[in-house]
C-alpha atoms as a PDB file:
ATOM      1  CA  UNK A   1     -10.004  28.273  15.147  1.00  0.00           C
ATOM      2  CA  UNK A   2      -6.778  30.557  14.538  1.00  0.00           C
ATOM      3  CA  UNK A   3      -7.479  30.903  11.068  1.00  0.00           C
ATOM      4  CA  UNK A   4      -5.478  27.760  10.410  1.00  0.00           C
ATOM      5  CA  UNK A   5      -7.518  25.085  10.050  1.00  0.00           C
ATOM      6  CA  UNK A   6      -7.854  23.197   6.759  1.00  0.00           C
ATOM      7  CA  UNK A   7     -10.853  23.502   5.329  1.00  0.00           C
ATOM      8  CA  UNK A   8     -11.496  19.832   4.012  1.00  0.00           C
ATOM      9  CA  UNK A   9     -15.014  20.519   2.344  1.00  0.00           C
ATOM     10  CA  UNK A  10     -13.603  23.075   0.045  1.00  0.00           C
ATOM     11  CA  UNK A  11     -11.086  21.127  -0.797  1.00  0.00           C
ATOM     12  CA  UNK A  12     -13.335  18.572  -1.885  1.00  0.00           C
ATOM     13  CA  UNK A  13     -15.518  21.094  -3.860  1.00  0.00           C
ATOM     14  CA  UNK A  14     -12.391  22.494  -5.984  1.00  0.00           C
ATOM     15  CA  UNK A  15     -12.918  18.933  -7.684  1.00  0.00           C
ATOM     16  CA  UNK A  16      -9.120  17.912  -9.105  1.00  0.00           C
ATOM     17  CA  UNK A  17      -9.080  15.410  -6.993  1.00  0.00           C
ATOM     18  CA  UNK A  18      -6.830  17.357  -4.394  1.00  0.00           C
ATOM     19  CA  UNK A  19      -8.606  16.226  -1.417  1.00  0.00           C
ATOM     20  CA  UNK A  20      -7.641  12.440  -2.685  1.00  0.00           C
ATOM     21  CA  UNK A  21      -4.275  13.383  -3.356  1.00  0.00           C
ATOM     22  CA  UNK A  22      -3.681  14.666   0.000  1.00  0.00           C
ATOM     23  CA  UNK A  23      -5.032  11.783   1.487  1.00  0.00           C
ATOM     24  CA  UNK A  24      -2.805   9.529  -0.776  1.00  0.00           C
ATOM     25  CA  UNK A  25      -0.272   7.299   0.696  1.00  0.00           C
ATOM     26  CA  UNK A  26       2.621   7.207  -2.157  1.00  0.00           C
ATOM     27  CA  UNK A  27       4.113   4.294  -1.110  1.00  0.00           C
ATOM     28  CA  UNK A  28       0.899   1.630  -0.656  1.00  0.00           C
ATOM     29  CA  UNK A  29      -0.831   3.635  -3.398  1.00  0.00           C
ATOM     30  CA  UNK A  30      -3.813   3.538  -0.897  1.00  0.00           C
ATOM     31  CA  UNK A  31      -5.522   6.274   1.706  1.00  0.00           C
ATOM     32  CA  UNK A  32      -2.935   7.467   4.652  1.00  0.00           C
ATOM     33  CA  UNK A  33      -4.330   5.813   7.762  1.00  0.00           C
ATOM     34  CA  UNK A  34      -5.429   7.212  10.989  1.00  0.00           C
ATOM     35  CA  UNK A  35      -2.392   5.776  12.997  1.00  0.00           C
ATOM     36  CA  UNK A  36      -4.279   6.690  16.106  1.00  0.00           C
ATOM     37  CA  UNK A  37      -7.734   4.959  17.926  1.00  0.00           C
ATOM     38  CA  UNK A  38      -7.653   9.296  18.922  1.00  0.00           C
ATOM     39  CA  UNK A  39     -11.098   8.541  16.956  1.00  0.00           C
ATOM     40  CA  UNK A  40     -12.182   5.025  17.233  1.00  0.00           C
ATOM     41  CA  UNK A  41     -15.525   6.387  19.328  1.00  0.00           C
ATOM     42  CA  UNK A  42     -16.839   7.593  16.295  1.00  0.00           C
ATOM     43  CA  UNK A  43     -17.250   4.251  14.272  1.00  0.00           C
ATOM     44  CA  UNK A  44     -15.056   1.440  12.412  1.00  0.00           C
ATOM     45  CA  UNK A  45     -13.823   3.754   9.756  1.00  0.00           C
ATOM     46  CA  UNK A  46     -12.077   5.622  12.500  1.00  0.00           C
ATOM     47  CA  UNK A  47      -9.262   3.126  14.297  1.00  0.00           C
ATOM     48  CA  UNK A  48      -6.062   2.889  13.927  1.00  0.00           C
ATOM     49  CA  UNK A  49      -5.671   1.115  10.723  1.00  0.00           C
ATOM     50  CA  UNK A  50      -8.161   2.232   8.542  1.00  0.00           C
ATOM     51  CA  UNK A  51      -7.448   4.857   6.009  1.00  0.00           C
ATOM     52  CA  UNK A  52      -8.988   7.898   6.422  1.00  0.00           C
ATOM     53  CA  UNK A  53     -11.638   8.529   3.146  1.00  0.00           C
ATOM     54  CA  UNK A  54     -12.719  11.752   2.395  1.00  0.00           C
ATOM     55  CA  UNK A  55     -16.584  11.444   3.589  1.00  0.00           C
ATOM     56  CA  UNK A  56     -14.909  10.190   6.970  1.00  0.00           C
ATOM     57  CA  UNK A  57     -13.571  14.567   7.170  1.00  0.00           C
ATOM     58  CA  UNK A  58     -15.805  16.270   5.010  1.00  0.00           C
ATOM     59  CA  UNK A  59     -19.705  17.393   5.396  1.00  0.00           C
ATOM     60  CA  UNK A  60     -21.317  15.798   9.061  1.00  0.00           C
ATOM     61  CA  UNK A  61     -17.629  15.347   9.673  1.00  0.00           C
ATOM     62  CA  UNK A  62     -15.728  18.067   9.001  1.00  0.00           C
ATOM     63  CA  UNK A  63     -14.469  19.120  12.230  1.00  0.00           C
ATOM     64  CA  UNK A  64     -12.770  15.517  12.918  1.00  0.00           C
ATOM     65  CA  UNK A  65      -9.140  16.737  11.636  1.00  0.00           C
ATOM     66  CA  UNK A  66      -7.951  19.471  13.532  1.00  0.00           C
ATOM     67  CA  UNK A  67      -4.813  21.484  14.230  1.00  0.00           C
ATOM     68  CA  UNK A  68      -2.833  20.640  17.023  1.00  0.00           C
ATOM     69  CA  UNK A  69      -2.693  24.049  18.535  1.00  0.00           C
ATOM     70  CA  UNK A  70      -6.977  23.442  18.804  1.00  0.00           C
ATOM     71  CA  UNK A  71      -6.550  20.337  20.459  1.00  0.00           C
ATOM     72  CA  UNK A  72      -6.409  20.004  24.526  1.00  0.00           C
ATOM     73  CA  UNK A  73      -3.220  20.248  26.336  1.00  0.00           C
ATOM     74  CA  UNK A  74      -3.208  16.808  27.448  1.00  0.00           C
ATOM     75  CA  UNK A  75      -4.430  15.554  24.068  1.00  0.00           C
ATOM     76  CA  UNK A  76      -1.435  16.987  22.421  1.00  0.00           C
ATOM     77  CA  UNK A  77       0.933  15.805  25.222  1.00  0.00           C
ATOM     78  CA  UNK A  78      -0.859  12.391  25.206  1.00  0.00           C
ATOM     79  CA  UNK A  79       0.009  12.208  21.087  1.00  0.00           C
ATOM     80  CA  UNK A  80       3.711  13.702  21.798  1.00  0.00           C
ATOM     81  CA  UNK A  81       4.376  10.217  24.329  1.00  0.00           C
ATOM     82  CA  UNK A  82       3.041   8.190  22.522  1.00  0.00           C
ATOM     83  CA  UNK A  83       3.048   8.953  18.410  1.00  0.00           C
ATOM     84  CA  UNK A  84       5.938  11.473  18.737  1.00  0.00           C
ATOM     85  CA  UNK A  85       4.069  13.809  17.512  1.00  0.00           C
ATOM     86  CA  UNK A  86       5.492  17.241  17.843  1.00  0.00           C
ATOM     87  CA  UNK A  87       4.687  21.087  16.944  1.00  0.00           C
ATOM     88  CA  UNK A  88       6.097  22.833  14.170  1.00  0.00           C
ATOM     89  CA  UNK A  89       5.573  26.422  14.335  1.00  0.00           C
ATOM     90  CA  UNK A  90       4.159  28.286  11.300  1.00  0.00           C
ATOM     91  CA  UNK A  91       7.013  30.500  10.437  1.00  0.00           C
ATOM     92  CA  UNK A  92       9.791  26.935  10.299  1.00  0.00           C
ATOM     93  CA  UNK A  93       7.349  25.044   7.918  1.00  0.00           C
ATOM     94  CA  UNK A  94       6.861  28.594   5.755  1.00  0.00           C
ATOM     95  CA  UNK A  95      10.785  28.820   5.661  1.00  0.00           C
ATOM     96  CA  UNK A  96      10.808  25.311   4.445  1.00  0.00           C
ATOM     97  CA  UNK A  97       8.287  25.365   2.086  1.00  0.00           C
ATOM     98  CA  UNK A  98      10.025  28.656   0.723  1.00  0.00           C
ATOM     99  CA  UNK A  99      13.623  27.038   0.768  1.00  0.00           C
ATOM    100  CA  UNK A 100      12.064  24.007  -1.540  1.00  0.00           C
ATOM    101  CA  UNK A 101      10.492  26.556  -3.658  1.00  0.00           C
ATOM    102  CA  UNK A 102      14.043  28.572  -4.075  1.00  0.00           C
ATOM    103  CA  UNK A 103      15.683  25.033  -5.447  1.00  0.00           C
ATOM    104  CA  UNK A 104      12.724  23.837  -7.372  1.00  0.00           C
ATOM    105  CA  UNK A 105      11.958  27.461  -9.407  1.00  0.00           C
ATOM    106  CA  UNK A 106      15.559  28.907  -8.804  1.00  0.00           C
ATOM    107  CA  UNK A 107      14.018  31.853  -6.975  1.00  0.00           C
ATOM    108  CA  UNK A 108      12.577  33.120  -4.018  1.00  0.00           C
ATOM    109  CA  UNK A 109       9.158  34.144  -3.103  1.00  0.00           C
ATOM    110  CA  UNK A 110       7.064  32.614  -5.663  1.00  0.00           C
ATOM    111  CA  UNK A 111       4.064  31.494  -3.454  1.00  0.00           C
ATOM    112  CA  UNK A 112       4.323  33.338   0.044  1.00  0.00           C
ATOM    113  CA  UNK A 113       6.568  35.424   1.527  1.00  0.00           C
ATOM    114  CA  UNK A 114       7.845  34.732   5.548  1.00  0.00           C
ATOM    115  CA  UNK A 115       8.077  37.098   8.642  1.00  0.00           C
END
């Protein structure tokens, strides 16, 4: 939807472990957790604080992670209440991303290029 989504099972099939690293909480050295019963109807591996593997998002299940702008209106109010969970738009994480790039390589673009 919106040509935004994340596209778990080809991460998974680049190999390089990039799914796992993406789904690697740096400071436990485990998974990142769901942090949300959002899922819980769809089995154990799925409450709040169980970390989220990647056959729990890829294959059958690919379509549990999705972006907020797909989600219902109430959903994403719902998570806003209660998790704080708020919107970024595209075109302030791109500017980030691009302003980290500038320090780290000392010049700008090198991997996009914003609006």
């Amino acid at each position: 939807m919106f040509g935004i989504d994340i596209k778990e099972d080809e991460l998974l099939a680049l190999g390089g472990g990039i799914l796992e690293t993406l789904l690697s909480d740096r400071t436990t050295g485990e998974n990142i957790i769901w942090a949300t019963d959002d899922y819980a109807e769809k089995g154990d591996g799925y409450t709040f604080h169980q970390h989220i593997l990647p056959e729990l998002i890829t294959g059958k299940n690919k379509d549990v992670i999705q972006p907020r702008v797909a989600k219902k209106e109430e959903e994403r109010r719902s998570r806003s209440r209660k998790m704080a969970e708020v919107f970024t738009p595209s075109w302030v994480c791109n500017k980030m991303n691009n302003g980290v790039d500038e320090k780290w390589f000392g010049r700008i673009p090198v991997f996009n290029v914003g609006r």
